[in-house]
Structures are given as structure tokens and as C-alpha cells.
C-alpha atoms as a PDB file:
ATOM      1  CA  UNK A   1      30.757  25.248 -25.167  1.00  0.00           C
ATOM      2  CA  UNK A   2      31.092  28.200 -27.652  1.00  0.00           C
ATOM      3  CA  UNK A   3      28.298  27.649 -29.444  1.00  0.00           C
ATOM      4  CA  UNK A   4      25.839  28.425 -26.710  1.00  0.00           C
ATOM      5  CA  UNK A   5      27.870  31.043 -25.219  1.00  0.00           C
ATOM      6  CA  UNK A   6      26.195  33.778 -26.276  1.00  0.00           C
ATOM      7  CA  UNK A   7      22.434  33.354 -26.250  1.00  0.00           C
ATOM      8  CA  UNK A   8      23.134  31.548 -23.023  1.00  0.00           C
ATOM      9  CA  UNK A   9      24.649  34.723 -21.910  1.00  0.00           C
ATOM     10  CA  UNK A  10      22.628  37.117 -23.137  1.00  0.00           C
ATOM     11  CA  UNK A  11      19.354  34.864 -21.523  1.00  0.00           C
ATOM     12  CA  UNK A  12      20.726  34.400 -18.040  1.00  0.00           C
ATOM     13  CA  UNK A  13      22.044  38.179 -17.934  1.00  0.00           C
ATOM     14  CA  UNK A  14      20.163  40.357 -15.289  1.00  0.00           C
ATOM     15  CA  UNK A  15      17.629  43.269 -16.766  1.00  0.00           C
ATOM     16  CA  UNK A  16      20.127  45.541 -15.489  1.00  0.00           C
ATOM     17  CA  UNK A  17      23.258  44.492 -17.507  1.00  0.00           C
ATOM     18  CA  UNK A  18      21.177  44.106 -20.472  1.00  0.00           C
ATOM     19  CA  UNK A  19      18.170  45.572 -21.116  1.00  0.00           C
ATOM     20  CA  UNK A  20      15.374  42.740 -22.329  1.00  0.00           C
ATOM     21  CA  UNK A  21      14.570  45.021 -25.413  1.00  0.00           C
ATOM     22  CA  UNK A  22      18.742  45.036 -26.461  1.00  0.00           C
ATOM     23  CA  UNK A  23      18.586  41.484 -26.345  1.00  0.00           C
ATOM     24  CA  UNK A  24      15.434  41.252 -28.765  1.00  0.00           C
ATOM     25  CA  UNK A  25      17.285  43.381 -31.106  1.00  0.00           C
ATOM     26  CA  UNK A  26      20.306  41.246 -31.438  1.00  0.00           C
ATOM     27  CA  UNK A  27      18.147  38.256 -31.957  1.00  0.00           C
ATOM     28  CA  UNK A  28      15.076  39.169 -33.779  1.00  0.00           C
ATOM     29  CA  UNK A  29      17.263  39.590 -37.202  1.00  0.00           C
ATOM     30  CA  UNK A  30      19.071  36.055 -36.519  1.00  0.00           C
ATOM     31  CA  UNK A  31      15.613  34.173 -35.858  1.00  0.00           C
ATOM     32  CA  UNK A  32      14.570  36.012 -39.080  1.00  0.00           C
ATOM     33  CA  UNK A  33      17.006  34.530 -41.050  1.00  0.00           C
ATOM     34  CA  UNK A  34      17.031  30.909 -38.962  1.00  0.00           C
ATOM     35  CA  UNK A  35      12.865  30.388 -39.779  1.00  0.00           C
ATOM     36  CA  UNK A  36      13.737  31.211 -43.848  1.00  0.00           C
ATOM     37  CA  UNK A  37      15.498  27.496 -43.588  1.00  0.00           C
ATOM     38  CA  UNK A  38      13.875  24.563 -45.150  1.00  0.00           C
ATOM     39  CA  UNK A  39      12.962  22.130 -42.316  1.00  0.00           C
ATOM     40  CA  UNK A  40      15.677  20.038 -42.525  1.00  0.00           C
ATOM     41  CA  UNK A  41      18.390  22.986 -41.970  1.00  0.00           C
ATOM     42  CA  UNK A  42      16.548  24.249 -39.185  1.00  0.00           C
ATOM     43  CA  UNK A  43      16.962  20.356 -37.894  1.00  0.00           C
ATOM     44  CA  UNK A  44      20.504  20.039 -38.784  1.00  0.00           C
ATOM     45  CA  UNK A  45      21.250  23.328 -36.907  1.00  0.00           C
ATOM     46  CA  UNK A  46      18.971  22.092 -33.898  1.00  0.00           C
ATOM     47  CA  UNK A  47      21.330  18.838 -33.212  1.00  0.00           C
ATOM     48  CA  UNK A  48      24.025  20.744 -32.327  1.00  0.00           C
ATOM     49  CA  UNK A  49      22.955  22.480 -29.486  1.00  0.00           C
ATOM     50  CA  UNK A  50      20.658  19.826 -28.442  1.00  0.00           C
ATOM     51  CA  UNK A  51      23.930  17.809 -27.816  1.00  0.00           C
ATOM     52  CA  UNK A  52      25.446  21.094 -25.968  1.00  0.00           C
ATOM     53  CA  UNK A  53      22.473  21.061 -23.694  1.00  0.00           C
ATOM     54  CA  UNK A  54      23.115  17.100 -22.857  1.00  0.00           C
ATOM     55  CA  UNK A  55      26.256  17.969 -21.765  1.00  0.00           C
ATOM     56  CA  UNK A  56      25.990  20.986 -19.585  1.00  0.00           C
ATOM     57  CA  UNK A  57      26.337  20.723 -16.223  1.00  0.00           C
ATOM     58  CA  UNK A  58      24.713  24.100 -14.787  1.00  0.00           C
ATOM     59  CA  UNK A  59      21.187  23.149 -14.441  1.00  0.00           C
ATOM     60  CA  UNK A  60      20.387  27.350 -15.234  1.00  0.00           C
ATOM     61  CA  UNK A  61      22.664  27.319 -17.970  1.00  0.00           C
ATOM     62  CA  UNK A  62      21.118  23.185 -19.351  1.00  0.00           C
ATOM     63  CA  UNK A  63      17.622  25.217 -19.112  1.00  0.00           C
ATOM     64  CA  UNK A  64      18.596  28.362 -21.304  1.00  0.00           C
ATOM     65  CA  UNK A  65      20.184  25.528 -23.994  1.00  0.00           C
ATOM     66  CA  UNK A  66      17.521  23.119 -24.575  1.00  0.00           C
ATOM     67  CA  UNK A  67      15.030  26.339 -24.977  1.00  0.00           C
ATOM     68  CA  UNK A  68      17.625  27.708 -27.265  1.00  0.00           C
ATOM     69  CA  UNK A  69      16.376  25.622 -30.788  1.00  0.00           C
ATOM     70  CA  UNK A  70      12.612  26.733 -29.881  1.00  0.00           C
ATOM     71  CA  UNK A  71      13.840  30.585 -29.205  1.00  0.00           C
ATOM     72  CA  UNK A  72      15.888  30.905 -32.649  1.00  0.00           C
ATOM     73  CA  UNK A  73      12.869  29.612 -34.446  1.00  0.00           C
ATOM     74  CA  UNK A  74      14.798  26.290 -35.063  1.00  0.00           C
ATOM     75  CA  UNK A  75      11.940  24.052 -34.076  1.00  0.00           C
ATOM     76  CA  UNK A  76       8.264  24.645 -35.488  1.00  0.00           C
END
């Protein structure tokens, strides 16, 4: 599951492996850029990891994927 890789691994990481305020700095400029979308892109791009969330098996990691949409600023 590539695509969630990362912001699943940078949300289930402990404070002390990566500090809170690193991980708002690597995201802040991508949810920028994801909430400048029209509606329907932010949708389209949505679907994906929905579908990646139906499919994983670690409940943790399941969690961290269906909140992913809402924390890029996919979903209104």
C-alpha cells in the first residue's frame, strides 16, 4: 500500500521519533496545495485512499487511512 505509506507512517510514529511539529511541516505545504483543487479533484484524489483504507488489515494503520482524505484537506 504505497500510497498511504507515508502519512500513515509519519501519523502512527511516536513523539519521540518524530517530533509532532516536523510532521506539520512536511504536511502543511501539501494540504496547501491539496485544498487549491476544485471539488471534484479533491474527490478523485479521495477514492484512492478510501479504497486503501477498505483494504487494510491493521485496525491502527485502517484508522490513520480513512482520516487521511479529511487530514490533507481532501474532504470539506
Amino acid at each position: 500500500m504505497p500510497l498511504l505509506d507515508d502519512p500513515v507512517r509519519l501519523d502512527l510514529s511516536e513523539d519521540d521519533a518524530l517530533a509532532p511539529e516536523a510532521t506539520t511541516e512536511v504536511l502543511q505545504p501539501v494540504i496547501a496545495l491539496l485544498q487549491e483543487l476544485p471539488e471534484q479533484d479533491r474527490q478523485a484524489r479521495a477514492e484512492p485512499i478510501n479504497q486503501c483504507a477498505q483494504e487494510e488489515t491493521a485496525p491502527n494503520r485502517q484508522l490513520t487511512a480513512w482520516e487521511t482524505p479529511e487530514t490533507l484537506g481532501l474532504l470539506a
